[in-house]
N, C-alpha and C. Protein backbone atom coordinates (compact mmCIF):
# COMPACT_ATOMS: atom_id res chain seq x y z
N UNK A 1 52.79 -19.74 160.95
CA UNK A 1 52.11 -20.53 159.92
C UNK A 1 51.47 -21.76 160.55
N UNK A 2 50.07 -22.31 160.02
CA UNK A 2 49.40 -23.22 160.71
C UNK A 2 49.42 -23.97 159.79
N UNK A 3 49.33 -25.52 159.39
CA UNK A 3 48.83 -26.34 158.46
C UNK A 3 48.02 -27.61 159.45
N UNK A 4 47.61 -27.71 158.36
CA UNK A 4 46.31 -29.22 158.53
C UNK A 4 46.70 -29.93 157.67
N UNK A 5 46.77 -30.99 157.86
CA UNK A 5 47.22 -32.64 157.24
C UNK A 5 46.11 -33.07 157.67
N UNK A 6 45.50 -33.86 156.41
CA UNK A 6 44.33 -34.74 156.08
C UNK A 6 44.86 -36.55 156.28
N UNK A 7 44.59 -37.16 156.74
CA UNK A 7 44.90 -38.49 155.86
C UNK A 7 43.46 -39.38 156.67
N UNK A 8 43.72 -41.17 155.70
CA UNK A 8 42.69 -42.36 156.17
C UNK A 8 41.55 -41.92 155.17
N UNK A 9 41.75 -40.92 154.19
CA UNK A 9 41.43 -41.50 152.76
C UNK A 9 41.07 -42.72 151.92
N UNK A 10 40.60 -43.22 150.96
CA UNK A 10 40.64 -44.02 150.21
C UNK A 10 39.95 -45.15 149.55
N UNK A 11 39.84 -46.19 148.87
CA UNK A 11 38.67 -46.42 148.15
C UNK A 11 37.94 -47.45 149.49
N UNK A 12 36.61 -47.56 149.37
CA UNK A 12 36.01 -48.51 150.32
C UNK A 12 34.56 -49.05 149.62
N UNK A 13 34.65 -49.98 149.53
CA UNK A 13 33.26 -50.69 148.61
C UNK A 13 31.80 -49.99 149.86
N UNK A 14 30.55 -50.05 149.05
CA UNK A 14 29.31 -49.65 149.86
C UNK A 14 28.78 -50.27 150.98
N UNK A 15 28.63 -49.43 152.06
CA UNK A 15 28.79 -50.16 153.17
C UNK A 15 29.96 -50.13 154.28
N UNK A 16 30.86 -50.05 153.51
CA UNK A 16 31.98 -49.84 154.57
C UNK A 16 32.40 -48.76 155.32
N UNK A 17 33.19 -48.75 155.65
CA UNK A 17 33.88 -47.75 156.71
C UNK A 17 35.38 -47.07 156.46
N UNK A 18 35.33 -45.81 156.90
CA UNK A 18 36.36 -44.90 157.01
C UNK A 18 37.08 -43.80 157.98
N UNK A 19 38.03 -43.82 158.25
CA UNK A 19 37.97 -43.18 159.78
C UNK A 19 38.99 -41.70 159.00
N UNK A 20 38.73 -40.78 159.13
CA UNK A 20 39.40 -39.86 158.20
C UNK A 20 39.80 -38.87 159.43
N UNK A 21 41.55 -38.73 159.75
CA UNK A 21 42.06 -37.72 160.29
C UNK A 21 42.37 -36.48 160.11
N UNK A 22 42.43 -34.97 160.76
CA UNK A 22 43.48 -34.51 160.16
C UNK A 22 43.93 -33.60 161.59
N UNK A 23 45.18 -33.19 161.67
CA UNK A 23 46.23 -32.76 162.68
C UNK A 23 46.67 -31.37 161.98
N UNK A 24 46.35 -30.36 163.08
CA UNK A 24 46.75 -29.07 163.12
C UNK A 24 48.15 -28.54 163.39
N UNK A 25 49.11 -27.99 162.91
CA UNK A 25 50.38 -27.51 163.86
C UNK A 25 51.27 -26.86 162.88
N UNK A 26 51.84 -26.04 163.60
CA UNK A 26 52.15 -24.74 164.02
C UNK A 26 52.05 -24.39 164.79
N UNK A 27 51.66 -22.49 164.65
CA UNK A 27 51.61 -21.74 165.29
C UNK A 27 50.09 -21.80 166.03
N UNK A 28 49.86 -22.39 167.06
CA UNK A 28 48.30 -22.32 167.43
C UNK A 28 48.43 -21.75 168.90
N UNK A 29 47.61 -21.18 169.35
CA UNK A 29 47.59 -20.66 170.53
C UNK A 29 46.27 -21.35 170.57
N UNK A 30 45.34 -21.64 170.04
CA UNK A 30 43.59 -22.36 170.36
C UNK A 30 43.26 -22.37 168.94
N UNK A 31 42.45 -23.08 169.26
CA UNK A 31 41.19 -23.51 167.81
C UNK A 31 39.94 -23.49 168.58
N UNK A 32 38.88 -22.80 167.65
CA UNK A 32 37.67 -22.67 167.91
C UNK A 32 37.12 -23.94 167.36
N UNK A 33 36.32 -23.79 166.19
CA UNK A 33 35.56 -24.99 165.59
C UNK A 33 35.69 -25.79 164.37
N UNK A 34 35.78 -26.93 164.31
CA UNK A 34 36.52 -27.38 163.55
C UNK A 34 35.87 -28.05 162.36
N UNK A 35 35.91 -28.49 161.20
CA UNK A 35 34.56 -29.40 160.43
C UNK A 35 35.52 -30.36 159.14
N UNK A 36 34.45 -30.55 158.83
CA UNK A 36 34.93 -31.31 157.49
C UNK A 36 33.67 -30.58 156.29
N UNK A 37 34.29 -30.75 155.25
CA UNK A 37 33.90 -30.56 153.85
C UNK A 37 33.82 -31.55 152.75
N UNK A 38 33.29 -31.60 152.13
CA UNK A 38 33.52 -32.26 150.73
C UNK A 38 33.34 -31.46 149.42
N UNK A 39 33.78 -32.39 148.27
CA UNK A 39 33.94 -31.36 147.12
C UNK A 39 33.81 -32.33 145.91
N UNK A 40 32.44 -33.01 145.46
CA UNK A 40 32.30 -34.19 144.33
C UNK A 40 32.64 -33.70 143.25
N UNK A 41 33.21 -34.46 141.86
CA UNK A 41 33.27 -33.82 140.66
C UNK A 41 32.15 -33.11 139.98
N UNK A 42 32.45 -31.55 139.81
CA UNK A 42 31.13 -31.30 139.02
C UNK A 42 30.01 -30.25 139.80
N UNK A 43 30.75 -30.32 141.50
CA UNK A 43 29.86 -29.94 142.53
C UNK A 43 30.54 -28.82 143.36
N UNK A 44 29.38 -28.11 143.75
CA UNK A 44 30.10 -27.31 144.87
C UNK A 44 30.90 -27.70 145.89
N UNK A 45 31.72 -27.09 146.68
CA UNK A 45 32.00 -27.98 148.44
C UNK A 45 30.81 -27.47 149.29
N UNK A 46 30.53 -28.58 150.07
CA UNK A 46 29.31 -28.65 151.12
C UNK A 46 30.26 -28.84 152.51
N UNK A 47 29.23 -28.41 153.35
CA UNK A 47 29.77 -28.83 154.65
C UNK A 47 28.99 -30.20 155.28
N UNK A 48 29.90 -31.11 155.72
CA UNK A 48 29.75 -32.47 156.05
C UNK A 48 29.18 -32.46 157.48
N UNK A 49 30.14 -31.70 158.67
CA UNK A 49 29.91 -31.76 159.89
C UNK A 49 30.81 -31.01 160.93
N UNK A 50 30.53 -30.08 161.48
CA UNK A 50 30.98 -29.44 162.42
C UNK A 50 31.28 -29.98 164.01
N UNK A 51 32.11 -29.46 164.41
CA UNK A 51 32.29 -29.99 166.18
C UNK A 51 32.79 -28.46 166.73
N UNK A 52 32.18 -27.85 167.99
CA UNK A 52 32.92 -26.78 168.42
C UNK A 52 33.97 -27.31 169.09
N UNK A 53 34.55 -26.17 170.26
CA UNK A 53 35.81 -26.27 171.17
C UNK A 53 35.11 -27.08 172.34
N UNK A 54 33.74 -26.64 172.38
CA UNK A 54 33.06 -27.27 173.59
C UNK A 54 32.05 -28.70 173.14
N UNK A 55 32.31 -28.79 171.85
CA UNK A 55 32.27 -30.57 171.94
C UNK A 55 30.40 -30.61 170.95
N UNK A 56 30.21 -29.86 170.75
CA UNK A 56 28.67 -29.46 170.28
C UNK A 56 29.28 -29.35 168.50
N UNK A 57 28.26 -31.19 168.31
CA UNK A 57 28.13 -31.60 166.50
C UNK A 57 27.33 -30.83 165.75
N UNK A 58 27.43 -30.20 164.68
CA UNK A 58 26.23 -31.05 163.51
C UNK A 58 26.78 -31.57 162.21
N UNK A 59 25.54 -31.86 161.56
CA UNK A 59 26.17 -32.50 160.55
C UNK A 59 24.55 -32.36 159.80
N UNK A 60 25.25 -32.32 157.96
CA UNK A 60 24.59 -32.33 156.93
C UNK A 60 23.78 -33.18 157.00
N UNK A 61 22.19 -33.49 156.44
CA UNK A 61 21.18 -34.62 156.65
C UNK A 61 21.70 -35.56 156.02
N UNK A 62 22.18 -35.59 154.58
CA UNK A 62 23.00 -36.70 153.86
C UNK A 62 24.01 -37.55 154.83
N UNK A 63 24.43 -37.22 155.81
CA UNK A 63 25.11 -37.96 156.42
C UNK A 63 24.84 -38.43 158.28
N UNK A 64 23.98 -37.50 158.14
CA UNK A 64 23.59 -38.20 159.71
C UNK A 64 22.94 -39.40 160.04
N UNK A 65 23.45 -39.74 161.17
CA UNK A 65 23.28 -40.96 161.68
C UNK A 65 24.14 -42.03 161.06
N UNK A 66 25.19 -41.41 159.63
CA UNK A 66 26.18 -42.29 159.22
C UNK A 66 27.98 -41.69 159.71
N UNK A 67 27.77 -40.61 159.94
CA UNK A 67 28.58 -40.09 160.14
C UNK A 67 29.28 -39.24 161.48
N UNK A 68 30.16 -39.22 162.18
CA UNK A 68 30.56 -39.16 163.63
C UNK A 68 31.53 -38.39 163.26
N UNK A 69 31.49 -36.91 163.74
CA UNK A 69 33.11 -35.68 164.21
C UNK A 69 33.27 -35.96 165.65
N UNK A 70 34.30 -35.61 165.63
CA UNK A 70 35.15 -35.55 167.04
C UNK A 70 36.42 -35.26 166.92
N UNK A 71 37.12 -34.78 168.39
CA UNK A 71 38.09 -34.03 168.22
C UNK A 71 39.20 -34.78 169.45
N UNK A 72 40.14 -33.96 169.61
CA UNK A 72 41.28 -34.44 170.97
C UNK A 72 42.02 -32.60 170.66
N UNK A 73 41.39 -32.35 171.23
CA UNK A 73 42.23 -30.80 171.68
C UNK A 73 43.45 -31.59 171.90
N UNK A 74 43.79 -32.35 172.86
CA UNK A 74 45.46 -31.83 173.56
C UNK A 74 45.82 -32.23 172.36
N UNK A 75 45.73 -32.56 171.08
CA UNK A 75 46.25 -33.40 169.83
C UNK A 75 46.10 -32.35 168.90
N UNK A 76 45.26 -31.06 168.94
CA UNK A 76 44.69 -29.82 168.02
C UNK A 76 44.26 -30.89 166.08
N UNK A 77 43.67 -32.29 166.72
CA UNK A 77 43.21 -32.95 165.90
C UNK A 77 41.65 -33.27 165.85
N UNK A 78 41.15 -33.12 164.44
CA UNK A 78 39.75 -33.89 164.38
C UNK A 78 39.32 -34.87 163.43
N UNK A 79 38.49 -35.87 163.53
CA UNK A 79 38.28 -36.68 163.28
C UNK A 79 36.93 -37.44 162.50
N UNK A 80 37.19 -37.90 161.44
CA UNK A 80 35.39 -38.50 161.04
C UNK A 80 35.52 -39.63 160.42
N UNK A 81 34.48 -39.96 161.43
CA UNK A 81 34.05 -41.30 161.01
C UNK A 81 33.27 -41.84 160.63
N UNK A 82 33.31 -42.17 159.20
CA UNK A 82 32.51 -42.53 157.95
C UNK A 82 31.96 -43.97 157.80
N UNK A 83 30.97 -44.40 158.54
CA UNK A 83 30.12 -45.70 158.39
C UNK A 83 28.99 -45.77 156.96
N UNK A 84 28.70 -46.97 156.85
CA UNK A 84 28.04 -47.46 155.45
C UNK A 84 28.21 -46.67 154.41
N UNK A 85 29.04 -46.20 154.54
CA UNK A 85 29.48 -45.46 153.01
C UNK A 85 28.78 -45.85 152.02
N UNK A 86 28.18 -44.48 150.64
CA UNK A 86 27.36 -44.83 150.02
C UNK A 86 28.27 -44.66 148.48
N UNK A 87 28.05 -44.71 147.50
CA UNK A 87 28.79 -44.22 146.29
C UNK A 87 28.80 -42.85 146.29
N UNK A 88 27.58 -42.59 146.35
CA UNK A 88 27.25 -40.36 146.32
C UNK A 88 28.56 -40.22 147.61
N UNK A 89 28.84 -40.58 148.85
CA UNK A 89 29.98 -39.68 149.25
C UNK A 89 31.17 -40.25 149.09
N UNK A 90 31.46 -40.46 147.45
CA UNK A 90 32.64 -40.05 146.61
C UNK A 90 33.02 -38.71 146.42
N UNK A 91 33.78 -37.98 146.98
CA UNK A 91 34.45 -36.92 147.29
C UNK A 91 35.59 -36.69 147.54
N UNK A 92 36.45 -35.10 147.57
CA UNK A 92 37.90 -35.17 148.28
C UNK A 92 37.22 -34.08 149.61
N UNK A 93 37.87 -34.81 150.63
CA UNK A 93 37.35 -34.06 151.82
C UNK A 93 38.49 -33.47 151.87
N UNK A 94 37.83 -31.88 153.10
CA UNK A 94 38.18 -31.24 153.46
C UNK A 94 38.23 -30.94 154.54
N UNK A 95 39.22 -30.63 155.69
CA UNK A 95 39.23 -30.24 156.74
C UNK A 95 39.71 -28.72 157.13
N UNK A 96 38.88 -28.34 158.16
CA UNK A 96 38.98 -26.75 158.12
C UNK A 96 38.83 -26.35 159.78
N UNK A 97 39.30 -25.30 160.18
CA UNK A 97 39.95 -25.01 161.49
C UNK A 97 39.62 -23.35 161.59
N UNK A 98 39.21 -22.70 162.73
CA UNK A 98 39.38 -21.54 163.13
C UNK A 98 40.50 -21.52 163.77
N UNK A 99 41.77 -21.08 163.50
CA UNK A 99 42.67 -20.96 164.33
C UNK A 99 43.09 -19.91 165.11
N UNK A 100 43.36 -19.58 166.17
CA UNK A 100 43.95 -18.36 166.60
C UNK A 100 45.29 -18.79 167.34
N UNK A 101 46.34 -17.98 166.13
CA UNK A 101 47.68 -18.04 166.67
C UNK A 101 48.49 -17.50 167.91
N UNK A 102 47.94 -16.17 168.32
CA UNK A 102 48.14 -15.38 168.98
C UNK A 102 47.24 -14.96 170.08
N UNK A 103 47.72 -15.87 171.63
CA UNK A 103 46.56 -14.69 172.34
C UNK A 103 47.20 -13.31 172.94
N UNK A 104 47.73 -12.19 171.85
CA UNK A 104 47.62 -11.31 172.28
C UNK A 104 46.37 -10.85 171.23
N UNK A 105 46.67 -11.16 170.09
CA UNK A 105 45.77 -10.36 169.26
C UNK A 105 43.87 -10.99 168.81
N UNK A 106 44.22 -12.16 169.36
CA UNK A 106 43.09 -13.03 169.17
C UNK A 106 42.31 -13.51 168.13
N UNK A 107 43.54 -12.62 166.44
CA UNK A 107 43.33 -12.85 165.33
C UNK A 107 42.31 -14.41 165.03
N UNK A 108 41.23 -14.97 164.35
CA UNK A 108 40.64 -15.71 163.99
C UNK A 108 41.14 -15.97 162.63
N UNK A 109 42.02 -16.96 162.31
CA UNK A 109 41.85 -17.42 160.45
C UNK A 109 41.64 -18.57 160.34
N UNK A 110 40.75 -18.63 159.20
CA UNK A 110 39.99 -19.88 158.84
C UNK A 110 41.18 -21.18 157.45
N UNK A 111 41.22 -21.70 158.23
CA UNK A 111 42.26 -22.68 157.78
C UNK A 111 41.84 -23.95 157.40
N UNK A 112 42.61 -24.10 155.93
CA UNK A 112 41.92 -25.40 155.34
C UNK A 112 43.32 -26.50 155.17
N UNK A 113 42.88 -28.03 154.83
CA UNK A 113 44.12 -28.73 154.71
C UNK A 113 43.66 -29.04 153.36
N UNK A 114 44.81 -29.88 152.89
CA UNK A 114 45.08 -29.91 151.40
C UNK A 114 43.54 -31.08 150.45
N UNK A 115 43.15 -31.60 151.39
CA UNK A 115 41.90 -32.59 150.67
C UNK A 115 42.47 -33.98 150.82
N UNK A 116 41.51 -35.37 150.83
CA UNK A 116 42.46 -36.43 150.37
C UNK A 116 40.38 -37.06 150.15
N UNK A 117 41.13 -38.19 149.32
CA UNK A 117 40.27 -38.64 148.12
C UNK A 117 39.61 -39.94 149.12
N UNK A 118 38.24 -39.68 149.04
CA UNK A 118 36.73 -40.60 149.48
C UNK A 118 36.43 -41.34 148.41
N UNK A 119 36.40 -42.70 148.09
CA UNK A 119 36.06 -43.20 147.02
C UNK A 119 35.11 -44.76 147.49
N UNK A 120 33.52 -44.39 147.66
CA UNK A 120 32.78 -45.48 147.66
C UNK A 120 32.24 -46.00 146.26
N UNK A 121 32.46 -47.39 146.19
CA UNK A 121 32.65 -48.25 145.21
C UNK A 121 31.52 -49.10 144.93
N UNK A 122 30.25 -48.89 144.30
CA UNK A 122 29.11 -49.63 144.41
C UNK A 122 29.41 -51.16 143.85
């Protein structure tokens, strides 16, 4: 069993900043690519920003140039960091993982953590 823990959540007036973690563990033998999500009231979930194993971003236009992924393999953790925060990314993010538990079988499952709450405050 793999889980992802989200946290560094929480309310931040417009403009500010947020550094949002989340940490993989279990059963991991590797992780491929890792991202974040969001999910506003009312709205689909979008994807925020991707990072592979080999270190290669992107990220949604709504947030580029405000927004920074990154990772620490030896930690099977990734990371975003949320500058000038606007009211629109009021959301519960999501963090999500290709994991492969096993290198015999090299099984790929796509693994999500529980969400934690983005709240910019105009």
């Amino acid at each position: 069993q793999v889980q992802l823990v989200e946290s560094g959540g929480g309310l931040v007036q417009a403009g500010g900043s947020l550094r949002l973690s989340c940490a993989a563990s279990g059963r991991i033998f590797s992780i491929n690519a890792m991202a974040w999500f969001r999910q506003a009231p009312g709205k689909q979930r979008e994807l925020v920003a991707t990072i592979t194993s080999g270190g290669s971003t992107t990220y949604a236009d709504s947030v580029k140039g405000r927004f920074t992924i990154s990772r620490d393999g030896a930690r099977n953790t990734v990371y975003l960091q949320m500058n000038v925060l606007k009211p629109e990314d009021t959301a519960i993010y999501y963090c999500n993982a290709e994991v492969i538990s096993s290198s015999w079988t090299k099984v790929v499952r796509d693994t999500w953590g529980q969400g934690t709450q983005v709240t910019g405050s105009s």
